[in-house]
C-alpha atoms as a PDB file:
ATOM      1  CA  UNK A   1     100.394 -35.798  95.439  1.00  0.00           C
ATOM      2  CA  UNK A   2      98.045 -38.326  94.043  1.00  0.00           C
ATOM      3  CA  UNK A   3      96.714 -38.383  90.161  1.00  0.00           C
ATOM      4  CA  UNK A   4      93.095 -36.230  89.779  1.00  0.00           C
ATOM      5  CA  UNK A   5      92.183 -38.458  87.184  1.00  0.00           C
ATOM      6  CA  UNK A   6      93.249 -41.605  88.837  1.00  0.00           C
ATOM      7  CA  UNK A   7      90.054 -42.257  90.814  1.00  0.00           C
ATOM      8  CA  UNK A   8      87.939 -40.184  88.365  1.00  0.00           C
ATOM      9  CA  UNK A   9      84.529 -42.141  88.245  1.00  0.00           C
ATOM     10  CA  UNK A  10      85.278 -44.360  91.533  1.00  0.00           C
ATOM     11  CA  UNK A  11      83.213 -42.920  94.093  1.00  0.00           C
ATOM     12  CA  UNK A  12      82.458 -44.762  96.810  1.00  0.00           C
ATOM     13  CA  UNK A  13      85.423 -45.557  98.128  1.00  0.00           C
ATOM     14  CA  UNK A  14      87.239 -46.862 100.974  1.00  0.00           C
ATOM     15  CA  UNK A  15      88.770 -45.089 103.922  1.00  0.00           C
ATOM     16  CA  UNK A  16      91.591 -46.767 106.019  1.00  0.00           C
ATOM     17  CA  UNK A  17      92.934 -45.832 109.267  1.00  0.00           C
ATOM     18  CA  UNK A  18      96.648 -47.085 109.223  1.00  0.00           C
ATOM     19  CA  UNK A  19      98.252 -47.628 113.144  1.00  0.00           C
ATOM     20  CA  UNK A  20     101.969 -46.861 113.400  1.00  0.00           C
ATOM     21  CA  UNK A  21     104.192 -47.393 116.808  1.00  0.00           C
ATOM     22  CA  UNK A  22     105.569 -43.772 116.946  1.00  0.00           C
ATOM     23  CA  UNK A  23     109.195 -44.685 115.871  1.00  0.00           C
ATOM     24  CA  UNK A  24     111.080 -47.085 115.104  1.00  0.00           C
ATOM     25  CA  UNK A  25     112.320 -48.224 118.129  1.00  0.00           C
ATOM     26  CA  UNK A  26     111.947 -51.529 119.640  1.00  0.00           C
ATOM     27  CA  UNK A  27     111.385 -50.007 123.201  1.00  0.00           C
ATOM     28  CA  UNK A  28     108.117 -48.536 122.027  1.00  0.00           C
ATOM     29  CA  UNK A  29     106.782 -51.371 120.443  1.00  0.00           C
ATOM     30  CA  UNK A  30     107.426 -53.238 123.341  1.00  0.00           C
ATOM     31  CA  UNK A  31     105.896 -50.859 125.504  1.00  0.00           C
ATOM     32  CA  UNK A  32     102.332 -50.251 123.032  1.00  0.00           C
ATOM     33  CA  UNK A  33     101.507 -54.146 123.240  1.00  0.00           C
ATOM     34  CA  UNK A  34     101.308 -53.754 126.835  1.00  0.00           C
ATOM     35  CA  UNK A  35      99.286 -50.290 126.372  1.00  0.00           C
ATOM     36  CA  UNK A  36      97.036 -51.538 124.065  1.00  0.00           C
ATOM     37  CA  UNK A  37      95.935 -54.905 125.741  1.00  0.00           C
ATOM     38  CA  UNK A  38      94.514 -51.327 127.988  1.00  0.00           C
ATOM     39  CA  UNK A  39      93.094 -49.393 125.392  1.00  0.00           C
ATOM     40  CA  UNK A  40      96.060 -46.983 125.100  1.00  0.00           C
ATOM     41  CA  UNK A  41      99.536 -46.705 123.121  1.00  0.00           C
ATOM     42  CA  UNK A  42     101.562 -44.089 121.525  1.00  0.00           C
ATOM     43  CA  UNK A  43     100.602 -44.204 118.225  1.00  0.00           C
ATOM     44  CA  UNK A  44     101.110 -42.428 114.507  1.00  0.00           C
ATOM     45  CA  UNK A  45      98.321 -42.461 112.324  1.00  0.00           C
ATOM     46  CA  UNK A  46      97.386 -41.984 108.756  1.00  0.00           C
ATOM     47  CA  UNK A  47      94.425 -41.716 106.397  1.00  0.00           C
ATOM     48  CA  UNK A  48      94.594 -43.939 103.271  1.00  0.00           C
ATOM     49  CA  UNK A  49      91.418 -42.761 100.520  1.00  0.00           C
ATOM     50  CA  UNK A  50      92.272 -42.624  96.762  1.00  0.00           C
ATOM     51  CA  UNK A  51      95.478 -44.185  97.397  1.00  0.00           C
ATOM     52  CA  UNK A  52      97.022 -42.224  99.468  1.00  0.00           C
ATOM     53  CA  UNK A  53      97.765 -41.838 103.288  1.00  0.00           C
ATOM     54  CA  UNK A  54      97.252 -38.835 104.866  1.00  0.00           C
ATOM     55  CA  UNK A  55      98.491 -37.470 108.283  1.00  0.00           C
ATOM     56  CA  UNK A  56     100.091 -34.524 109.764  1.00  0.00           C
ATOM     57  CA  UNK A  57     103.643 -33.796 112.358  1.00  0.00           C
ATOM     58  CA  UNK A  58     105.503 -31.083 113.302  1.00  0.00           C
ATOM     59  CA  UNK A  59     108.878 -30.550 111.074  1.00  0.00           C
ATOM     60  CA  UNK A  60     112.640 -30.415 112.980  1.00  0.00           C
ATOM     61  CA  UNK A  61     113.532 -26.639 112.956  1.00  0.00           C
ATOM     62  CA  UNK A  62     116.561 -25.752 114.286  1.00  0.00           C
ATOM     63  CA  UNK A  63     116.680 -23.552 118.007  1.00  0.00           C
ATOM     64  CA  UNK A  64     114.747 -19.854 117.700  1.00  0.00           C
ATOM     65  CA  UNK A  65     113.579 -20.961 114.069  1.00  0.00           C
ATOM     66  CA  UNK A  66     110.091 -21.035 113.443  1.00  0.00           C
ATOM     67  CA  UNK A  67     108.132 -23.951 111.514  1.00  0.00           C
ATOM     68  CA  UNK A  68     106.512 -22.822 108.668  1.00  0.00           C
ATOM     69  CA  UNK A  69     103.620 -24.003 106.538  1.00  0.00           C
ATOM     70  CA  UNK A  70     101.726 -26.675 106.672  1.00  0.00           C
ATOM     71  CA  UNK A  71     101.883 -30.353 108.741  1.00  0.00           C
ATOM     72  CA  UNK A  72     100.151 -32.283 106.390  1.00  0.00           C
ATOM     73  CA  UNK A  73     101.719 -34.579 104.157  1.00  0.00           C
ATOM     74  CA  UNK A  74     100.685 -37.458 101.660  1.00  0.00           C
ATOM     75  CA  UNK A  75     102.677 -40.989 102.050  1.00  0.00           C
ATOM     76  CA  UNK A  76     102.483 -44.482 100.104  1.00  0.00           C
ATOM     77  CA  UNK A  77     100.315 -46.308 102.141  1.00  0.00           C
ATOM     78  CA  UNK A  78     101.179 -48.334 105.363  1.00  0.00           C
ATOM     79  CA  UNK A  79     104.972 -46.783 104.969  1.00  0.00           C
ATOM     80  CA  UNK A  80     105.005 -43.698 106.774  1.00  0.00           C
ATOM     81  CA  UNK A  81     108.771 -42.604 107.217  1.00  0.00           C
ATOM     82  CA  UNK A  82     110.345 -43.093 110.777  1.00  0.00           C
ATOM     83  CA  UNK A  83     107.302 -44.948 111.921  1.00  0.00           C
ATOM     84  CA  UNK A  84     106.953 -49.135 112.174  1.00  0.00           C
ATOM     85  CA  UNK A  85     103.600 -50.169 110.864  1.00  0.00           C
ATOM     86  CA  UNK A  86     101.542 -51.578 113.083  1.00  0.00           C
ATOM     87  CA  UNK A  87      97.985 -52.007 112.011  1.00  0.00           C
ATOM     88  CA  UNK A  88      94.840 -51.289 109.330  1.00  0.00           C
ATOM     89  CA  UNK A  89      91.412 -50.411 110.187  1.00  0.00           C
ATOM     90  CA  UNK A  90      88.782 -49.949 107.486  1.00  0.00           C
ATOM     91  CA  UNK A  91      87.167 -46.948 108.328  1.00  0.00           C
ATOM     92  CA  UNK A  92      84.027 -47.166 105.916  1.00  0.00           C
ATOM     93  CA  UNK A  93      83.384 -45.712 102.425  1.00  0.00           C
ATOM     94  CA  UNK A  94      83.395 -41.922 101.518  1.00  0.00           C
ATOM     95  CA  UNK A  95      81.279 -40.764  98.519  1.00  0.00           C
ATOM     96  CA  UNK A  96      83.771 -37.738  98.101  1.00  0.00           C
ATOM     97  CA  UNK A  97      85.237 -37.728  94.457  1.00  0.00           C
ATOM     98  CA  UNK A  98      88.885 -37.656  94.878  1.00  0.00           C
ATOM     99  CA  UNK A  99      88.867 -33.955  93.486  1.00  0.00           C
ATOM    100  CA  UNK A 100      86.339 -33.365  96.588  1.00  0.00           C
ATOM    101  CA  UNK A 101      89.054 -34.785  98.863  1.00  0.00           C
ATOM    102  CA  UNK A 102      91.924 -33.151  97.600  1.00  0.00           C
ATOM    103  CA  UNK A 103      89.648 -29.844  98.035  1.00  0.00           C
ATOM    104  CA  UNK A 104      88.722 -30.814 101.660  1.00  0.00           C
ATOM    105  CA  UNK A 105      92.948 -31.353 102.432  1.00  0.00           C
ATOM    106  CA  UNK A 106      93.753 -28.073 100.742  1.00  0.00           C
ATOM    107  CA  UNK A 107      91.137 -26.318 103.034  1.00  0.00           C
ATOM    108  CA  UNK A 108      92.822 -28.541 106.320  1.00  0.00           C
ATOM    109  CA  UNK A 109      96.042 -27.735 105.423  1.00  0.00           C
ATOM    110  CA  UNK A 110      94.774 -24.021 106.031  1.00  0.00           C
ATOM    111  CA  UNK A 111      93.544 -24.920 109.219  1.00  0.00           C
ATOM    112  CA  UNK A 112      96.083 -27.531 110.461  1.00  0.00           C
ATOM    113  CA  UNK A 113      99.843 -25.370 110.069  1.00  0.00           C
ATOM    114  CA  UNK A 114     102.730 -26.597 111.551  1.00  0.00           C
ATOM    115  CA  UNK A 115     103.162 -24.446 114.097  1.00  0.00           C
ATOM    116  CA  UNK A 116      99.950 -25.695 115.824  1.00  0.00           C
ATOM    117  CA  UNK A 117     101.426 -29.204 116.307  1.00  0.00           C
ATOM    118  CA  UNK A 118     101.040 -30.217 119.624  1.00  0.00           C
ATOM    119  CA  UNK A 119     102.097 -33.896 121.100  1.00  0.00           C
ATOM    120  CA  UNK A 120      99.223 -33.932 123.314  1.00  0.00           C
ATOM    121  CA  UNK A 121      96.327 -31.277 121.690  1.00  0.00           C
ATOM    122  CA  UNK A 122      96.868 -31.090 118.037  1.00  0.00           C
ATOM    123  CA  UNK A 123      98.812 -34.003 116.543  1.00  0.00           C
ATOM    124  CA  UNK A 124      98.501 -36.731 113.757  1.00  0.00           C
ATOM    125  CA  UNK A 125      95.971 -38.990 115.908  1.00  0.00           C
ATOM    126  CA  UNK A 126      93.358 -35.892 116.013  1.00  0.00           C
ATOM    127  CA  UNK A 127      94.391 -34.746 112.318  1.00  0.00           C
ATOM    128  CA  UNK A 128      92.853 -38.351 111.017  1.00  0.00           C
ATOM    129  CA  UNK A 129      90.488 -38.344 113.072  1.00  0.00           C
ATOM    130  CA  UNK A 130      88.730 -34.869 111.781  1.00  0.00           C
ATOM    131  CA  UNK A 131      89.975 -35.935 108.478  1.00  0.00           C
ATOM    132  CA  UNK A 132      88.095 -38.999 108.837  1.00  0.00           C
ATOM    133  CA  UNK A 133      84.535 -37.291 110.278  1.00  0.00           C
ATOM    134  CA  UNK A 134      85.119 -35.016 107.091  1.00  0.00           C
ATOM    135  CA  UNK A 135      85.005 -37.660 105.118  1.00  0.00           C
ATOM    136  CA  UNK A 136      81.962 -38.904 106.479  1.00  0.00           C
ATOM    137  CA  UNK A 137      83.180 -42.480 107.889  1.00  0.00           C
ATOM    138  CA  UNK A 138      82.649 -40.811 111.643  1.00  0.00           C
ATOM    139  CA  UNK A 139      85.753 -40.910 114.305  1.00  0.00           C
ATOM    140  CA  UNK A 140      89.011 -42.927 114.929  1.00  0.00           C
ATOM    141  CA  UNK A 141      88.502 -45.426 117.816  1.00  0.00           C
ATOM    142  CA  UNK A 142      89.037 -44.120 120.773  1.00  0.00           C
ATOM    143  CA  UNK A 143      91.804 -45.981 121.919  1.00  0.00           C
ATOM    144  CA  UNK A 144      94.274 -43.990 119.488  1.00  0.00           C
ATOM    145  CA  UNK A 145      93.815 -41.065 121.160  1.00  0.00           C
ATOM    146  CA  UNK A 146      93.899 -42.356 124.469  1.00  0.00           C
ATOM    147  CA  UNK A 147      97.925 -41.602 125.845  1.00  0.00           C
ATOM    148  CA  UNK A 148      97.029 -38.034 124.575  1.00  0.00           C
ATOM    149  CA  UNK A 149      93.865 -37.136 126.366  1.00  0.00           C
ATOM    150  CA  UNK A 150      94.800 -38.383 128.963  1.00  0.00           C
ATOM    151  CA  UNK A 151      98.330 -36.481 129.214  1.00  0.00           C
ATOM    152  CA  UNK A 152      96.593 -33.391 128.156  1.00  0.00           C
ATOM    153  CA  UNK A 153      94.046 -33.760 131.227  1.00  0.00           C
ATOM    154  CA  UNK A 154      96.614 -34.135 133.680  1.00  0.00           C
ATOM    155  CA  UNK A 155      98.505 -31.153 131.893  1.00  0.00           C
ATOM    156  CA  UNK A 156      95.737 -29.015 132.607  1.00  0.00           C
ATOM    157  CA  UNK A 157      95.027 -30.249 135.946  1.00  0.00           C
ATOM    158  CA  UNK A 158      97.601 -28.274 137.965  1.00  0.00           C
ATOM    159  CA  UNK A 159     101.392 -27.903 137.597  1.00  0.00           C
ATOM    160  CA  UNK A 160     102.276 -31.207 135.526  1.00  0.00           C
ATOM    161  CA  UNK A 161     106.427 -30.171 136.691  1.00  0.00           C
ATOM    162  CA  UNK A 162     106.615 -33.523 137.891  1.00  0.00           C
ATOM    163  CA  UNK A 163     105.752 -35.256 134.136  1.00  0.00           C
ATOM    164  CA  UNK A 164     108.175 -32.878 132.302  1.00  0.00           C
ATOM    165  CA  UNK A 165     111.363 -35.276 133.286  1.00  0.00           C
ATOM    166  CA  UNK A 166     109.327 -38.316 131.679  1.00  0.00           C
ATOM    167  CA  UNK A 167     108.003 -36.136 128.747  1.00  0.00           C
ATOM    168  CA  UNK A 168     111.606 -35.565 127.629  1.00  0.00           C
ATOM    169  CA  UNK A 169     112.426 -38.849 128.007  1.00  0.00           C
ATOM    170  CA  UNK A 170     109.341 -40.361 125.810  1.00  0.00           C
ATOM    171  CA  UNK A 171     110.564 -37.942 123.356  1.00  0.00           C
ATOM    172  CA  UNK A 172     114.273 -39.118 123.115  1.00  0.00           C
ATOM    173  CA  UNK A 173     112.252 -42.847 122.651  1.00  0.00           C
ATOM    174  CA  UNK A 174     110.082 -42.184 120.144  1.00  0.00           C
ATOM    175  CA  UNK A 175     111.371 -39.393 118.205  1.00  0.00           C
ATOM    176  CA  UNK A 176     108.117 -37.326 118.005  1.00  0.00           C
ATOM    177  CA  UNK A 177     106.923 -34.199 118.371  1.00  0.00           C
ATOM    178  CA  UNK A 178     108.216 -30.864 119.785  1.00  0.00           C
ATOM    179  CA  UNK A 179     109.241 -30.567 123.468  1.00  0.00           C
ATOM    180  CA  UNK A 180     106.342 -30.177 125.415  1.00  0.00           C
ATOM    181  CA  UNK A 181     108.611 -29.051 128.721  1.00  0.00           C
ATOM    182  CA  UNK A 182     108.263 -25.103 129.376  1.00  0.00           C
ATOM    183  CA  UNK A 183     110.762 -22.869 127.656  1.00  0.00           C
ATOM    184  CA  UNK A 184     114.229 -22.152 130.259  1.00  0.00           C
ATOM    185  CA  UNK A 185     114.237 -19.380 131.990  1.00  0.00           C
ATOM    186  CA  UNK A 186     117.499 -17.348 131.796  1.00  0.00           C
ATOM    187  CA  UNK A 187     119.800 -17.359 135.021  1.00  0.00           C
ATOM    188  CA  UNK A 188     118.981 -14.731 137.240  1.00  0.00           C
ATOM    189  CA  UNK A 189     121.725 -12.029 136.806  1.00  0.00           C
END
């Protein structure tokens, strides 16, 4: 957690949007410079403002456990663990004080808990980008969000069945998220 007194007196002060591939995998990279040339990708994302980057994932529970908590978490900057930096976007400026910030993640944290992660509905690309209205420096691009909208409209279009084979596999890729297939049913006895 950053320093209170760090940024005491420093108000304005700049908000950064940092771009990760999601993973670290080579594959993915590969794939999000095609996706990007059309305004898509799968992305990570994080909030940098007082020196710190914000964002927010699911945690790796074990099978039948339940995540707990919260999904936010603070990183250094442009080094967000088991993603490959990609790209910086200034945002803007915030006049928040940093204790004003650190207020506005406590009350997030309350709203954004783990267990409400969602790959395509509630994950790290829509965390920064309410994050970053809240701080007054308006949305993400659109393009960050753009693989998820999209797979969320065709998931509530009908019966997505067909996507849940490539689902899994994007997951194995990129290491993200919690399965989005629907739970087994048990064998008919």
């Amino acid at each position: 957690e950053p320093d209170p007194l760090r940024w005491a007196r420093s108000a304005p002060v700049p908000v950064t949007l940092h771009i990760y591939n999601i993973g670290t995998s080579r594959r993915i990279h590969m794939v999000n410079s095609v996706l990007r040339q059309l305004g898509a990708g799968a992305f990570h994302c994080g909030v940098e403002v007082y020196g710190c980057e914000w964002s927010f994932s699911d945690v790796a529970v074990g099978p039948g456990e339940m995540a707990v908590g919260t999904g936010i978490f603070c990183c250094q900057p442009r080094n967000c663990e088991g993603h490959t930096f990609c790209e910086s976007i200034p945002m803007g400026k915030t006049s928040m004080s940093e204790a004003d910030v650190l207020e506005l993640v406590a009350l997030l944290k309350q709203e954004w808990p783990v267990c409400n992660y969602h790959t395509l509905h509630k994950n790290c690309c829509h965390f920064c980008d309410e994050l970053c209205q809240r701080l007054g420096v308006g949305p993400v691009p659109r393009w960050i969000m753009t693989l998820a909208n999209a797979g969320a409209a065709i998931a509530s279009a009908g019966d997505p069945a067909c996507c849940w084979a490539l689902v899994g596999q994007a997951r194995q890729a990129c290491c993200c998220g919690p399965s989005l297939a629907p739970p087994r049913r048990p064998p008919h006895r």
